[in-house]
Protein backbone atom coordinates (compact mmCIF):
# COMPACT_ATOMS: atom_id res chain seq x y z
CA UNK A 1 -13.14 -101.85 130.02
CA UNK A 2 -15.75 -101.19 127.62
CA UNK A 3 -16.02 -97.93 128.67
CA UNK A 4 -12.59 -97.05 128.87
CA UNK A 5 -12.71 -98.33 124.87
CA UNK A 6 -16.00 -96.92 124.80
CA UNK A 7 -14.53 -93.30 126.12
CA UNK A 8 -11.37 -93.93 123.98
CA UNK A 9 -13.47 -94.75 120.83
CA UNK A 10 -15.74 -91.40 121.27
CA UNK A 11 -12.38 -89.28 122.15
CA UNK A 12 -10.90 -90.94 118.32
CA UNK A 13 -14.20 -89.89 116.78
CA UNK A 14 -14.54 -86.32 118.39
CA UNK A 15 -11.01 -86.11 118.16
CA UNK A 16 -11.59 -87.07 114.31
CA UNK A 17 -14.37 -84.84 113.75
CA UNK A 18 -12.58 -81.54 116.10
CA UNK A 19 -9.34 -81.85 114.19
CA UNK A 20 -10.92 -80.44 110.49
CA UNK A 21 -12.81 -77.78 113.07
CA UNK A 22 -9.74 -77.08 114.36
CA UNK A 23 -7.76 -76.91 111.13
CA UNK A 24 -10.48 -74.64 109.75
CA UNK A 25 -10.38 -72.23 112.80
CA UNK A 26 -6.80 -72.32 112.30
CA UNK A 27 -7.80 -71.29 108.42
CA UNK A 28 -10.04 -68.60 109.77
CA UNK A 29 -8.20 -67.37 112.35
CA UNK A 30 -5.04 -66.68 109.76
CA UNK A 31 -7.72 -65.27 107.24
CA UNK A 32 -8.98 -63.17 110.25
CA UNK A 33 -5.18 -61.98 111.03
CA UNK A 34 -4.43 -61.19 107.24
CA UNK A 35 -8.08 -59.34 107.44
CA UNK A 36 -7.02 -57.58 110.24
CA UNK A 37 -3.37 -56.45 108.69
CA UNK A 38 -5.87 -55.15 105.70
CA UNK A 39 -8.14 -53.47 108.18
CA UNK A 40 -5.36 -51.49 109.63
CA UNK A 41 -3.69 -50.94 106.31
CA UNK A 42 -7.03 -49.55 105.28
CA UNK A 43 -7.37 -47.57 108.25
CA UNK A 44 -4.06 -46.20 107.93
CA UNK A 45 -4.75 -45.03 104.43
CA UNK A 46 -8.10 -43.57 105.77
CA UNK A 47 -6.18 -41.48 108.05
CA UNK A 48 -4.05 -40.36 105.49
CA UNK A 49 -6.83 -39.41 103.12
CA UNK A 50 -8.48 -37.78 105.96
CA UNK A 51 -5.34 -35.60 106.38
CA UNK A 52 -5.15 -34.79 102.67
CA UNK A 53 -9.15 -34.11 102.74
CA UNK A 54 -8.89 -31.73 106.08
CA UNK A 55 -5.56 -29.65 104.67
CA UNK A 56 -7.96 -29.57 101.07
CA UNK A 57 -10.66 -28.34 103.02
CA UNK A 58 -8.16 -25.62 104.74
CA UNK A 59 -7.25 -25.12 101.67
CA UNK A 60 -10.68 -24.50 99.88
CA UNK A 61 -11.56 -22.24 102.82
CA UNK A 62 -8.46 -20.18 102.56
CA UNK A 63 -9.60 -20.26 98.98
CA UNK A 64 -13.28 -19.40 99.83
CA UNK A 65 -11.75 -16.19 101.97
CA UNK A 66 -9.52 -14.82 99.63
CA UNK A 67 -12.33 -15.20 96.64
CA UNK A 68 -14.90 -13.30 99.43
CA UNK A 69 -11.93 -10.78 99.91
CA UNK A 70 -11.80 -10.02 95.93
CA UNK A 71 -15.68 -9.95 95.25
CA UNK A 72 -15.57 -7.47 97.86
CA UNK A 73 -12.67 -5.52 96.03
CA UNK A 74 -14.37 -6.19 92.94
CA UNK A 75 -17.26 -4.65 94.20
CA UNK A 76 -15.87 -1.24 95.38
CA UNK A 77 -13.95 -1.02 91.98
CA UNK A 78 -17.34 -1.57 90.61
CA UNK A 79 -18.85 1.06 92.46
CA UNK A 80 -15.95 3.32 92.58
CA UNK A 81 -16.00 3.58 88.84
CA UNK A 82 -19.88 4.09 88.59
CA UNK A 83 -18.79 7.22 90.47
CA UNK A 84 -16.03 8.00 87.76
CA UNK A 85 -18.87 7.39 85.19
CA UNK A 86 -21.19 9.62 86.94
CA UNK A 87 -17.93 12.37 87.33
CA UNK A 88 -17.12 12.18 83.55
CA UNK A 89 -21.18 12.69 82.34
CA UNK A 90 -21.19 15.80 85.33
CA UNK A 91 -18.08 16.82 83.49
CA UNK A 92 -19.25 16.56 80.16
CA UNK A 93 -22.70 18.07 81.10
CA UNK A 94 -20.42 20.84 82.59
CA UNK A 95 -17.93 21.17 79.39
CA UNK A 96 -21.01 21.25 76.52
CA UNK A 97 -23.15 23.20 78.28
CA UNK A 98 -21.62 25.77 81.24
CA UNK A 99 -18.14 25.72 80.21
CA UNK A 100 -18.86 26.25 76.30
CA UNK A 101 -21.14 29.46 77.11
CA UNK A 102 -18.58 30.95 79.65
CA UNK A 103 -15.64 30.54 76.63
CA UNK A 104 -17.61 32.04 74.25
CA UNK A 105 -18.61 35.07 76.56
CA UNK A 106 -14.89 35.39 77.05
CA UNK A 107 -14.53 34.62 73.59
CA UNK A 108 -16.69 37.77 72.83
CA UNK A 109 -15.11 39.84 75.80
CA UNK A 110 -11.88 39.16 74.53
CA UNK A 111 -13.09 40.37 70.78
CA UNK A 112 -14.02 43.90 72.45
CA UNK A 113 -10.99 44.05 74.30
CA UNK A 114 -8.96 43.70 71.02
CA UNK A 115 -11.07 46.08 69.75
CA UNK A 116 -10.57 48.66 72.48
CA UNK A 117 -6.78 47.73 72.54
CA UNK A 118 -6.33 48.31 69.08
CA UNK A 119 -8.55 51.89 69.10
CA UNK A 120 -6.10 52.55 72.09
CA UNK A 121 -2.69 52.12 70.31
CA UNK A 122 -4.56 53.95 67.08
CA UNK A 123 -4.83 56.79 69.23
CA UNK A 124 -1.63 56.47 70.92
CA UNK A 125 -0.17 56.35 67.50
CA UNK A 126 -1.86 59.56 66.63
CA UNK A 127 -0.39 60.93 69.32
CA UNK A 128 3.18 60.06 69.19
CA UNK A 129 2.74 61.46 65.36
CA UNK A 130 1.40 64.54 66.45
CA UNK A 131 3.74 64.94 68.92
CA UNK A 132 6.59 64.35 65.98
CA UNK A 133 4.53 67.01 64.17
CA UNK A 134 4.97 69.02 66.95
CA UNK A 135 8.23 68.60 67.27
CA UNK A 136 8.92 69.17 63.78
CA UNK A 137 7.07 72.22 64.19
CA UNK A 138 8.89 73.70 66.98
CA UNK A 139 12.15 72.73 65.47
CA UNK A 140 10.64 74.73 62.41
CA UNK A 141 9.83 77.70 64.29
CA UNK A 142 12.97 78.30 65.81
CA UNK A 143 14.62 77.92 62.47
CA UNK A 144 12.26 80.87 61.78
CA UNK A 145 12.67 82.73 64.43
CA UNK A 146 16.63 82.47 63.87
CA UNK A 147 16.26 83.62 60.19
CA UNK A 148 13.86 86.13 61.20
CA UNK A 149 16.38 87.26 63.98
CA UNK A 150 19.41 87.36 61.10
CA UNK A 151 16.77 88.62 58.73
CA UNK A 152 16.27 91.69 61.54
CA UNK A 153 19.90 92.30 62.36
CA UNK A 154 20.80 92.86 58.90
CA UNK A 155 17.75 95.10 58.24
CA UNK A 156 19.22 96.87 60.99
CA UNK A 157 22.37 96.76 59.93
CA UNK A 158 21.00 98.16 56.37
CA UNK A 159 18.94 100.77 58.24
């Protein structure tokens, strides 16, 4: 019976020494189970922030497009007014040094034809006063002629 005792005494003493194994196991294995609930906690929230960081990325290249989509805008207005700047200095070029000379050729064109215009109603002035001079003549001359013609009846009356 010794090594019934024998087998009973070493089952005592591994029994002895496995139980604080197996209390610490059980130790680990709930510190495992609480890691684990973290872990997936944590992972959970990853996915989340992964969520949040892809729509922020969608975001930022929606961003990136419409930012592309106004330098180019920018960039035609840019060159669209370098045009109007080149437009206005043609224009001005134009105004100071084509547009000035042709006014003041009408200028002087204009000057001769208010000249000639006001020669022209001189003369048609002169006219319409000889022609009143005229008139007054003719209206004169038959006066005349009527006093001549009573002057000659009664001469012939007297006669």
């Amino acid at each position: 019976m010794v090594d019934k005792e024998l087998l009973t005494a070493i089952a005592n003493i591994m029994q002895a020494q496995i139980e604080p194994v197996k209390n610490e196991l059980k130790e680990i294995r709930i510190r495992l189970d609480k890691l684990e609930s973290r872990m997936d906690k944590l992972e959970s929230r990853m996915d989340k922030l992964e969520s949040r960081m892809d729509k922020l990325e969608s975001r930022m290249d929606k961003l990136e497009s419409r930012m592309d989509s106004l330098e180019s805008r920018v960039d035609e207005l840019e060159t669209g007014l370098e045009k109007v700047k080149e437009d206005v200095a043609e224009t001005r070029f134009l105004l100071e040094n084509d547009i000035s000379r042709k006014i003041n050729v009408i200028g002087e064109g204009h000057d001769f034809l208010k000249q000639r215009l006001d020669n022209a109603l001189t003369m048609e002035m002169k006219r319409e006063a000889m022609e009143l001079q005229l008139i007054d003549i003719q209206i004169e001359m038959k006066s005349m002629k009527r006093t001549l013609g009573e002057h000659d009846e009664r001469l012939r009356k007297i006669s």
